[in-house]
C-alpha atoms as a PDB file:
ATOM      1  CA  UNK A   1     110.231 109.225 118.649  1.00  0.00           C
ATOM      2  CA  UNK A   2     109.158 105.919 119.244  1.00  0.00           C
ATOM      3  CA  UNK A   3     105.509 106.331 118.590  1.00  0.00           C
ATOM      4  CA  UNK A   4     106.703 108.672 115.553  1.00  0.00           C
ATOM      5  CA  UNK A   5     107.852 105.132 114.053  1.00  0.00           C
ATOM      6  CA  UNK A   6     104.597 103.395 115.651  1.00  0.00           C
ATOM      7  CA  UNK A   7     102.532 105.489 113.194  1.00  0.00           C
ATOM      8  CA  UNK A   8     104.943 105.083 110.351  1.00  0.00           C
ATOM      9  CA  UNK A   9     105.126 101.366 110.226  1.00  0.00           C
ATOM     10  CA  UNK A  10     101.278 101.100 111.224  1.00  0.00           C
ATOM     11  CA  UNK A  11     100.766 103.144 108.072  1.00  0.00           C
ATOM     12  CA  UNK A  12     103.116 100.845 105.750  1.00  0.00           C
ATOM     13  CA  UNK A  13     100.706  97.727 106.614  1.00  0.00           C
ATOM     14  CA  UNK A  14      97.918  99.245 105.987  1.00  0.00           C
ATOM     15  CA  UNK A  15      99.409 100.077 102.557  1.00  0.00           C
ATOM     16  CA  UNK A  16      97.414  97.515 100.079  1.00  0.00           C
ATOM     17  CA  UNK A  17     100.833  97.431  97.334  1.00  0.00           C
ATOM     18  CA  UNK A  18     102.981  97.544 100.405  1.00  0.00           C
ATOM     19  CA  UNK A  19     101.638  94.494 101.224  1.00  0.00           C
ATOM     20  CA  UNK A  20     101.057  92.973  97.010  1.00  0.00           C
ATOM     21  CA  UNK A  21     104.662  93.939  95.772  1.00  0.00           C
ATOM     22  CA  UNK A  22     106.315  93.568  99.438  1.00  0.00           C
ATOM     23  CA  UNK A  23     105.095  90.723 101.312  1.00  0.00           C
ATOM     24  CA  UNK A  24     102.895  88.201  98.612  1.00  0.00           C
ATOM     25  CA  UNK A  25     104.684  89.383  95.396  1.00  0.00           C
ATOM     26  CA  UNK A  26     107.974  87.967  96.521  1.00  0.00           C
ATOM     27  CA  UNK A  27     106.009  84.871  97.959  1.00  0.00           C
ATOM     28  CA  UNK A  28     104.720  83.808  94.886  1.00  0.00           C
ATOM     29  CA  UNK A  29     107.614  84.429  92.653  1.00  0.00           C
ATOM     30  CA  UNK A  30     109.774  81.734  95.013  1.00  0.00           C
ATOM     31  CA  UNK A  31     106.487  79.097  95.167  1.00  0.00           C
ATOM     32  CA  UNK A  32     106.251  79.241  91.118  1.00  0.00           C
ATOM     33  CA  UNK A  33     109.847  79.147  90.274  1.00  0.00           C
ATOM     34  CA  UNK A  34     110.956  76.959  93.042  1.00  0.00           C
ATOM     35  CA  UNK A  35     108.171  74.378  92.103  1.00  0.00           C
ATOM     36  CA  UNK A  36     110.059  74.467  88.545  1.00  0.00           C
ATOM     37  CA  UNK A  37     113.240  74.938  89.162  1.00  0.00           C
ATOM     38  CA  UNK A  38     114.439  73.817  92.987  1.00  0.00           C
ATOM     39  CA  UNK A  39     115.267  70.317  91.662  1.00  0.00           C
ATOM     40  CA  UNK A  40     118.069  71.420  89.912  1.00  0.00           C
ATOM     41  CA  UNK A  41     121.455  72.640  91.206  1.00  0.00           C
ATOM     42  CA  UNK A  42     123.237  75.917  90.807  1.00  0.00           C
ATOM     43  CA  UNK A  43     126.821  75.860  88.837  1.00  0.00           C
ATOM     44  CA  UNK A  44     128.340  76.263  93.099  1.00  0.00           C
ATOM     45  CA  UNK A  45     126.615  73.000  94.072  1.00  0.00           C
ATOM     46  CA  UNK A  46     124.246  74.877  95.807  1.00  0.00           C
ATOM     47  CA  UNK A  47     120.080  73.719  95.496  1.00  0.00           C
ATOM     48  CA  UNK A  48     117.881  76.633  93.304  1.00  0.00           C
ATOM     49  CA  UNK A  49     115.346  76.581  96.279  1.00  0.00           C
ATOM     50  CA  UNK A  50     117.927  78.009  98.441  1.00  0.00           C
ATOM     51  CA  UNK A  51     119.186  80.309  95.392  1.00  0.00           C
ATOM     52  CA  UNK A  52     115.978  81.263  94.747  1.00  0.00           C
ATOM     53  CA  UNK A  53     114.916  81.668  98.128  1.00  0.00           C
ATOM     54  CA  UNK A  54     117.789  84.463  98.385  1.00  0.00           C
ATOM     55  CA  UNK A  55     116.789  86.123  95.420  1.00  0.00           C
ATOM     56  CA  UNK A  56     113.218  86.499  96.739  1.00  0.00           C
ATOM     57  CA  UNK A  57     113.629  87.327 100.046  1.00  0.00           C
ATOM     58  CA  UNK A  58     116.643  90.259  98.648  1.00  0.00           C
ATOM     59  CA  UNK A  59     113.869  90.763  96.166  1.00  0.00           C
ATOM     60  CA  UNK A  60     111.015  91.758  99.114  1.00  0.00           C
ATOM     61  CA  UNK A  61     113.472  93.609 101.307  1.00  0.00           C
ATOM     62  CA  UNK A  62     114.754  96.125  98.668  1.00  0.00           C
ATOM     63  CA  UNK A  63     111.056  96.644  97.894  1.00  0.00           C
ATOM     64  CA  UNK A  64     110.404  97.276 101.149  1.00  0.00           C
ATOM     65  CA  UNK A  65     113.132  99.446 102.286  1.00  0.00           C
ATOM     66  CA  UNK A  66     112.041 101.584  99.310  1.00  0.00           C
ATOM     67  CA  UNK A  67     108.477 101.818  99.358  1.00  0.00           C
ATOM     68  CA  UNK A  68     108.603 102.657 102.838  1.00  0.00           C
ATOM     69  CA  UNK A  69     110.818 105.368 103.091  1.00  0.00           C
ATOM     70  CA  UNK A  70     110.482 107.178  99.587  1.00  0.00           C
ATOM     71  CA  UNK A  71     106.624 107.561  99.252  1.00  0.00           C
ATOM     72  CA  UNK A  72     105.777 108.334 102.998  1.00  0.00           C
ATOM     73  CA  UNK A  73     108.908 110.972 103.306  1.00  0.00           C
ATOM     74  CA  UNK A  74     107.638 112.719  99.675  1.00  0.00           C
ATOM     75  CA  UNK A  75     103.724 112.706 101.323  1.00  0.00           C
ATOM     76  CA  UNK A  76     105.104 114.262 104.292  1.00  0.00           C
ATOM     77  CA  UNK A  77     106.976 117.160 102.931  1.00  0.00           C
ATOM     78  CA  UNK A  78     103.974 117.722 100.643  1.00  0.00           C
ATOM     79  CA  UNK A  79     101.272 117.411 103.199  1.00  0.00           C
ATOM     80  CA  UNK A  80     103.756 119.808 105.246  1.00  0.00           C
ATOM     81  CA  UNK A  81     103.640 117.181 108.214  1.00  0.00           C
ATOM     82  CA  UNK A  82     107.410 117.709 107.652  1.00  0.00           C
ATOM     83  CA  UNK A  83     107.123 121.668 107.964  1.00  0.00           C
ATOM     84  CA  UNK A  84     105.095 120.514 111.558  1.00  0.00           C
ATOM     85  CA  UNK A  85     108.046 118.211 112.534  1.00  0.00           C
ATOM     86  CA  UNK A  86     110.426 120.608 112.176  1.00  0.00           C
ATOM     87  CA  UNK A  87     108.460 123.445 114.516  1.00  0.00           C
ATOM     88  CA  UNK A  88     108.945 120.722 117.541  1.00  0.00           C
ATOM     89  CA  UNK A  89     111.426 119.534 119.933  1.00  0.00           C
ATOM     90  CA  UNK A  90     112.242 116.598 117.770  1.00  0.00           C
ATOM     91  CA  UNK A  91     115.653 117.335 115.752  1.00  0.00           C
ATOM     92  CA  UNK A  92     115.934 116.315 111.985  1.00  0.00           C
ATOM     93  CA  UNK A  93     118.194 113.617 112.930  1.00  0.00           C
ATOM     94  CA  UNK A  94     115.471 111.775 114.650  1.00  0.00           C
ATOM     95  CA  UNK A  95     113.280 112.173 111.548  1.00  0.00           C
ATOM     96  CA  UNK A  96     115.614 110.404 109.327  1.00  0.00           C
ATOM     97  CA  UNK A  97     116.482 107.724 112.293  1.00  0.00           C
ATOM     98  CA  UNK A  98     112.890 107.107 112.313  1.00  0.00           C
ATOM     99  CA  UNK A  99     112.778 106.240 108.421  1.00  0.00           C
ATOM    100  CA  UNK A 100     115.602 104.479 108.799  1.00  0.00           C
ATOM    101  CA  UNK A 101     113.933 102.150 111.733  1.00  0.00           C
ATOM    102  CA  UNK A 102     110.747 102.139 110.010  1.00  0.00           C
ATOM    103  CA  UNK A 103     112.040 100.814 106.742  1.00  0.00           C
ATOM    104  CA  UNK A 104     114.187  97.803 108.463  1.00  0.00           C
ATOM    105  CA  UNK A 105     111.137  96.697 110.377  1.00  0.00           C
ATOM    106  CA  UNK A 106     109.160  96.814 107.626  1.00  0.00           C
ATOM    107  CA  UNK A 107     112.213  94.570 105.738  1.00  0.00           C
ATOM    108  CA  UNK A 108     111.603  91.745 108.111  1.00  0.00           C
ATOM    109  CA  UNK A 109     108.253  90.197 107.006  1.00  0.00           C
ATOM    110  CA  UNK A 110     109.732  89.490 103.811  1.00  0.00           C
ATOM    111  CA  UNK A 111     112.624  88.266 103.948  1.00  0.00           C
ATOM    112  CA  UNK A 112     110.735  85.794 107.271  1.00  0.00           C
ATOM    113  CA  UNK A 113     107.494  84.734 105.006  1.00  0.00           C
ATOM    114  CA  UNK A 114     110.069  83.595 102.409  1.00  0.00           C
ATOM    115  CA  UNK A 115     112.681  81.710 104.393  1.00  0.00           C
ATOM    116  CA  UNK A 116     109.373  79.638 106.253  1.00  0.00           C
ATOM    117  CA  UNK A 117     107.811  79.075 102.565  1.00  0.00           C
ATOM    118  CA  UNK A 118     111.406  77.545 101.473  1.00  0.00           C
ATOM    119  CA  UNK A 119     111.355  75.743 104.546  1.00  0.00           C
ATOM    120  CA  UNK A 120     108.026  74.083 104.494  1.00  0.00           C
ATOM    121  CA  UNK A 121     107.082  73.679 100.500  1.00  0.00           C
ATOM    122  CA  UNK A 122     110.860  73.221  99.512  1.00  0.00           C
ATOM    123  CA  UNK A 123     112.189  71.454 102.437  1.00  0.00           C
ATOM    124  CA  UNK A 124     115.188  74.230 102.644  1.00  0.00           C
ATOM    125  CA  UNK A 125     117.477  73.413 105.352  1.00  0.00           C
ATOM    126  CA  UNK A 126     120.794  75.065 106.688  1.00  0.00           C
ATOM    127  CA  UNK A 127     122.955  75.314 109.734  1.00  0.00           C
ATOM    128  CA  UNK A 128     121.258  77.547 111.962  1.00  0.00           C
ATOM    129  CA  UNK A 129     124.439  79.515 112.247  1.00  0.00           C
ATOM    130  CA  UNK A 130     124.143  79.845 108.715  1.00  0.00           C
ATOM    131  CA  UNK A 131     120.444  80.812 108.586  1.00  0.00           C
ATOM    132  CA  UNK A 132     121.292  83.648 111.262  1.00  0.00           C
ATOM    133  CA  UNK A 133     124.000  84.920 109.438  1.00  0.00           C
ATOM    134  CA  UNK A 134     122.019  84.908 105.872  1.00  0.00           C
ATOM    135  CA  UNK A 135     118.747  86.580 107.817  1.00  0.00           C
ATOM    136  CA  UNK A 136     121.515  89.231 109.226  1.00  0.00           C
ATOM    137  CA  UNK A 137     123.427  90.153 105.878  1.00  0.00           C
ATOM    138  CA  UNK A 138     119.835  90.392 104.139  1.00  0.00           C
ATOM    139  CA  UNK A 139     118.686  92.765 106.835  1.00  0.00           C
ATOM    140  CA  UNK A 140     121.251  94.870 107.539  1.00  0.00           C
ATOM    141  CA  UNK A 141     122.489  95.065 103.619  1.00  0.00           C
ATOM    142  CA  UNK A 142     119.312  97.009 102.529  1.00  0.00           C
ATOM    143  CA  UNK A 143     121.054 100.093 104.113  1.00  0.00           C
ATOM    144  CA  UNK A 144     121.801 101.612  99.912  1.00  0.00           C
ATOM    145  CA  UNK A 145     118.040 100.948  99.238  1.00  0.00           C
ATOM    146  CA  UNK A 146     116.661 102.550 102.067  1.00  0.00           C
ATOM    147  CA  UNK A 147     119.168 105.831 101.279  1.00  0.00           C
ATOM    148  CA  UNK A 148     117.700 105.416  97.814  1.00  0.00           C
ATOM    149  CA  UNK A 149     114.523 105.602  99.031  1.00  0.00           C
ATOM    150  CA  UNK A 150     114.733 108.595 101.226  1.00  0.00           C
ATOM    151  CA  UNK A 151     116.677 110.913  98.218  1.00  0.00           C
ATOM    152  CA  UNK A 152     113.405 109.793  96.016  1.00  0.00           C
ATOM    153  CA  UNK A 153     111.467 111.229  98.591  1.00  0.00           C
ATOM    154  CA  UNK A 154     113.372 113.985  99.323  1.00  0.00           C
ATOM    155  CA  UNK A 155     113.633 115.216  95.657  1.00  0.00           C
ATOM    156  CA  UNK A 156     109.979 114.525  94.316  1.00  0.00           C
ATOM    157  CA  UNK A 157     106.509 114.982  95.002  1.00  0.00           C
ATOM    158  CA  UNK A 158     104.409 111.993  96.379  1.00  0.00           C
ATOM    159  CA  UNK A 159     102.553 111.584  93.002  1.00  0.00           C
ATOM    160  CA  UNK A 160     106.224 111.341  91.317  1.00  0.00           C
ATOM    161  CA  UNK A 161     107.573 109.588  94.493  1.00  0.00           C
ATOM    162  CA  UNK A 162     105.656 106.319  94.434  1.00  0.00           C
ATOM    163  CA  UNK A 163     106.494 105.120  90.470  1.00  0.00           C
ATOM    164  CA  UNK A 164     110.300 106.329  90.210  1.00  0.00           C
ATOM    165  CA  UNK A 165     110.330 104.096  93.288  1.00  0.00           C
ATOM    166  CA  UNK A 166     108.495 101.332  91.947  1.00  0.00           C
ATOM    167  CA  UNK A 167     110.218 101.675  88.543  1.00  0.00           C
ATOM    168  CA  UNK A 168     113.828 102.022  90.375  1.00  0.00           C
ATOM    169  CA  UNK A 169     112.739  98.878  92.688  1.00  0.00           C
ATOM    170  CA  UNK A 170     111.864  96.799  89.420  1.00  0.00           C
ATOM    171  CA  UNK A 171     114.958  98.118  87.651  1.00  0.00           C
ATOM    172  CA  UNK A 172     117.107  96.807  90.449  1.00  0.00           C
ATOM    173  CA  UNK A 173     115.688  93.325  91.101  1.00  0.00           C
ATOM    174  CA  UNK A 174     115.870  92.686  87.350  1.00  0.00           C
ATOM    175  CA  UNK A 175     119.269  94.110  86.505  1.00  0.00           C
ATOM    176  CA  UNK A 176     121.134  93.031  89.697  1.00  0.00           C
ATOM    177  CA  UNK A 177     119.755  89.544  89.032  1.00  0.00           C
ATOM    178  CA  UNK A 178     116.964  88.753  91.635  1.00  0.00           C
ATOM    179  CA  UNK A 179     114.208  87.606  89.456  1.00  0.00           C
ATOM    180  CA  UNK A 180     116.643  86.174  86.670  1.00  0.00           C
ATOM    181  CA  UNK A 181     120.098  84.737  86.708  1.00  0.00           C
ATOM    182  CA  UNK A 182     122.127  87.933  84.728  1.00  0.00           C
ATOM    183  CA  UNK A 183     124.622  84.910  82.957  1.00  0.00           C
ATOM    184  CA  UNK A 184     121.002  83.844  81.047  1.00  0.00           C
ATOM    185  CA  UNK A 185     121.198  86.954  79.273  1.00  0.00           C
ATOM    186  CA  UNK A 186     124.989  87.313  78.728  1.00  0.00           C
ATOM    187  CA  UNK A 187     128.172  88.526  79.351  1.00  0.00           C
ATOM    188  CA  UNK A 188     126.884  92.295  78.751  1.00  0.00           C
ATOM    189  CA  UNK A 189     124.065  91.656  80.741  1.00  0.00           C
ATOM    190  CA  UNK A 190     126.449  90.234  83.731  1.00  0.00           C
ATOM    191  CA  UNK A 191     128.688  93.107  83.697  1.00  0.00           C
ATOM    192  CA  UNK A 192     125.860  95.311  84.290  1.00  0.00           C
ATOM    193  CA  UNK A 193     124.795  93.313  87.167  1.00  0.00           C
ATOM    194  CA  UNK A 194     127.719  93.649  88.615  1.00  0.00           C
ATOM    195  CA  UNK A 195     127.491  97.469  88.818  1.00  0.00           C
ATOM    196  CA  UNK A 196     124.574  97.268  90.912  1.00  0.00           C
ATOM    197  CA  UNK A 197     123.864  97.415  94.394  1.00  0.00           C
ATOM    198  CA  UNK A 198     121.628  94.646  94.116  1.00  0.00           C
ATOM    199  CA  UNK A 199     123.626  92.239  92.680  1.00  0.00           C
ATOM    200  CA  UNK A 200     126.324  93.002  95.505  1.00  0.00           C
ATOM    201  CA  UNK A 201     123.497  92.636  98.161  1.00  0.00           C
ATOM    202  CA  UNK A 202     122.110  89.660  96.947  1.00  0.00           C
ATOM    203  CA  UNK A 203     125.335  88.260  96.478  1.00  0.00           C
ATOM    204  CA  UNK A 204     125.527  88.392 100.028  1.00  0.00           C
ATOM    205  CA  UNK A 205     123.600  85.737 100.823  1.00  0.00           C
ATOM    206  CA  UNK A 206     123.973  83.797  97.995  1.00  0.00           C
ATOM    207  CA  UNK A 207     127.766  83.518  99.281  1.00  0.00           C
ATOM    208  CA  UNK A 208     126.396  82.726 103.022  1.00  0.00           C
ATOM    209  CA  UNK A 209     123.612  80.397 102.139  1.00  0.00           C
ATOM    210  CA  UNK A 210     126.419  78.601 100.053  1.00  0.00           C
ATOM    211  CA  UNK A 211     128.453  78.307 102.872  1.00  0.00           C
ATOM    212  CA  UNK A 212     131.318  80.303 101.540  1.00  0.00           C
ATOM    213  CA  UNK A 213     131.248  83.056 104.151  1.00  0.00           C
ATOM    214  CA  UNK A 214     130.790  86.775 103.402  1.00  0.00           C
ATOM    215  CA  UNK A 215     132.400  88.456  99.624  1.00  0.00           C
ATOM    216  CA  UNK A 216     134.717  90.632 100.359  1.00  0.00           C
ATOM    217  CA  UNK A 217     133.758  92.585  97.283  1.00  0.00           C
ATOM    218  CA  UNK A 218     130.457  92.286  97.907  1.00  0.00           C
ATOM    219  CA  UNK A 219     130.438  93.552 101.035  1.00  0.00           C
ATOM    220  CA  UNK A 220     132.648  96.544  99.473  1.00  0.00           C
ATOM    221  CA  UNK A 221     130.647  97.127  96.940  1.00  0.00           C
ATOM    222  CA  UNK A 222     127.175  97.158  99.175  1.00  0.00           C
ATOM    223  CA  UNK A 223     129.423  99.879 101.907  1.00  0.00           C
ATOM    224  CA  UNK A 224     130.053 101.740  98.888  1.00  0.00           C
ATOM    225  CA  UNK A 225     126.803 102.077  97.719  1.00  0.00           C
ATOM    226  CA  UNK A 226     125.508 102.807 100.949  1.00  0.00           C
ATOM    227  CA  UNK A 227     127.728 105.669 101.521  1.00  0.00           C
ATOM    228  CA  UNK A 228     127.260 107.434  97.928  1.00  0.00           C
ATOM    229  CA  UNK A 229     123.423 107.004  98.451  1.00  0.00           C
ATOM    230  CA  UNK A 230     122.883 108.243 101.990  1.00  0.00           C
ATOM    231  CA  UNK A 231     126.001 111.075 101.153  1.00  0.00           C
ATOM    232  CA  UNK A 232     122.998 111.985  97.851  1.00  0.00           C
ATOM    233  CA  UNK A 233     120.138 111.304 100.644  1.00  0.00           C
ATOM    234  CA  UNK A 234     121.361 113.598 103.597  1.00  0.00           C
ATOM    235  CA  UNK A 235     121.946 116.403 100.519  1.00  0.00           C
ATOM    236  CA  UNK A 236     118.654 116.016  98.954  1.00  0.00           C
ATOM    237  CA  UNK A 237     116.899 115.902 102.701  1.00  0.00           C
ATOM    238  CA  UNK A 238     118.990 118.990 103.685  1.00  0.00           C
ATOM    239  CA  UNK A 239     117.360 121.020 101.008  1.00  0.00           C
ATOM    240  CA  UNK A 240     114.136 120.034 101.592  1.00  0.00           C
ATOM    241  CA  UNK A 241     113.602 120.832 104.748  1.00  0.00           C
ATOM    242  CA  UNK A 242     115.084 124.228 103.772  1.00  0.00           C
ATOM    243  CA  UNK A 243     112.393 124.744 101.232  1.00  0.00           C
ATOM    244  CA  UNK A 244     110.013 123.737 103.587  1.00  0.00           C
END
C-alpha cells in the first residue's frame, strides 16, 4: 500500500498544473496582494498579510486535495488500473485510504511555501503554538475537498474529471472568499459564502491566526460537509467499481 501512494504522489509532482495552480499559483496571489494590501488591518485587528496568507495557503490546499484525488481516480477507472486493483489482495478500502493519504501529502507544500513567503517578504509572525495549530486546522480541514474530489472522479471520465474539478476548485476559492473578501461584494454575496465549505474551512484559520481559538460553527459546518461529501463519495466509488 505504501508504494501504491509512492507512485501516486510521485505522479502528482510531476503534474506541470499540479504544480502552476497548486504550489506557484497560490504563491503569487499572496506576494501581489500582500505587497498591496498587508499594510492595512482587517476589521478583527488582525494584519492582511496574515489574512491573506490564510486565504492562500486554504486557497493551495483545496486545490490540491482536489486535483489530486479527482483526476488520477477518473484516469484509473478509465485506464482500468482500477479493474487491476480490484483482481489483487489489496481491498477497496486501501484504495480510497491511499487517495486519501496521497491528497494530504500533496496539501502540505502549499500551505508550507506560503506560510515561509509570509514569513520572509511580509515579516508574518505568530506564537508558535499558534502557527502549529493554524498549519493543523488547514491540513486536516481539507477532508470535504478531498471527498469532493474522489465523487468527481468516481462519477466522470478523466477528460470530464480534470475541468469540473478545476471549475469546482475556482468556484470554491471565489465564493467561499479565498481570493476576495465576500463583504466587498455584499450582503448576498456573504450569505452565499457562508454556505460553503470553503468559507467554513478558511474560517478556520482565520479564527486561529487571529488568536480567537477554533469556530465552533466553523468547525460544524467543515464536519458537516465532510460527512455529506465522503457519504456522496463512498456511493459514487461503490458503483464504480461495480461497473468496472
Amino acid at each position: 500500500m505504501l508504494a501504491f501512494a509512492k507512485i501516486d504522489i510521485l505522479r502528482m509532482l510531476r503534474n506541470r498544473r499540479y504544480l502552476v495552480f497548486v504550489v506557484t499559483f497560490p504563491v503569487l496571489l499572496y506576494a501581489i496582494n500582500a505587497n498591496i494590501y498587508g499594510q492595512d488591518t482587517s476589521p478583527d485587528g488582525v494584519g492582511y498579510s496574515v489574512v491573506l496568507m490564510v486565504s492562500m495557503a486554504a486557497y493551495g490546499a483545496l486545490a490540491a486535495s482536489m486535483m489530486s484525488s479527482a483526476v488520477p481516480l477518473a484516469s484509473e477507472r478509465q485506464s482500468g488500473w482500477l479493474r487491476q486493483l480490484q483482481i489483487t489482495p489489496l481491498p477497496g478500502s486501501a484504495v480510497i485510504a491511499v487517495k486519501l493519504v496521497t491528497a494530504m501529502t500533496l496539501v502540505l507544500p502549499s500551505l508550507a511555501l506560503v506560510s515561509l513567503v509570509a514569513i520572509v517578504q511580509q515579516g508574518v509572525s505568530l506564537p508558535p503554538g499558534r502557527w502549529a495549530a493554524l498549519l493543523v486546522a488547514l491540513w486536516l480541514g481539507v477532508a470535504p475537498f478531498v471527498a469532493l474530489g474522489l465523487a468527481i472522479g468516481s462519477a466522470l471520465t478523466a477528460d470530464a474529471a480534470q475541468p469540473v474539478a478545476m471549475i469546482c476548485m475556482f468556484a470554491l476559492a471565489i465564493a467561499g472568499g479565498l481570493w476576495f473578501p465576500p463583504e466587498v461584494f455584499g450582503a448576498t454575496m456573504k450569505a452565499v459564502a457562508e454556505l460553503t465549505p470553503s468559507y467554513h474551512y478558511a474560517g478556520l484559520g482565520w479564527s486561529l491566526a487571529a488568536g480567537h481559538g477554533l469556530a465552533m460553527a466553523d468547525v460544524l459546518a467543515v464536519a458537516g460537509w465532510t460527512v455529506v461529501l465522503g457519504g456522496l463519495a463512498a456511493f459514487l466509488y461503490r458503483r464504480a467499481t461495480v461497473r468496472a
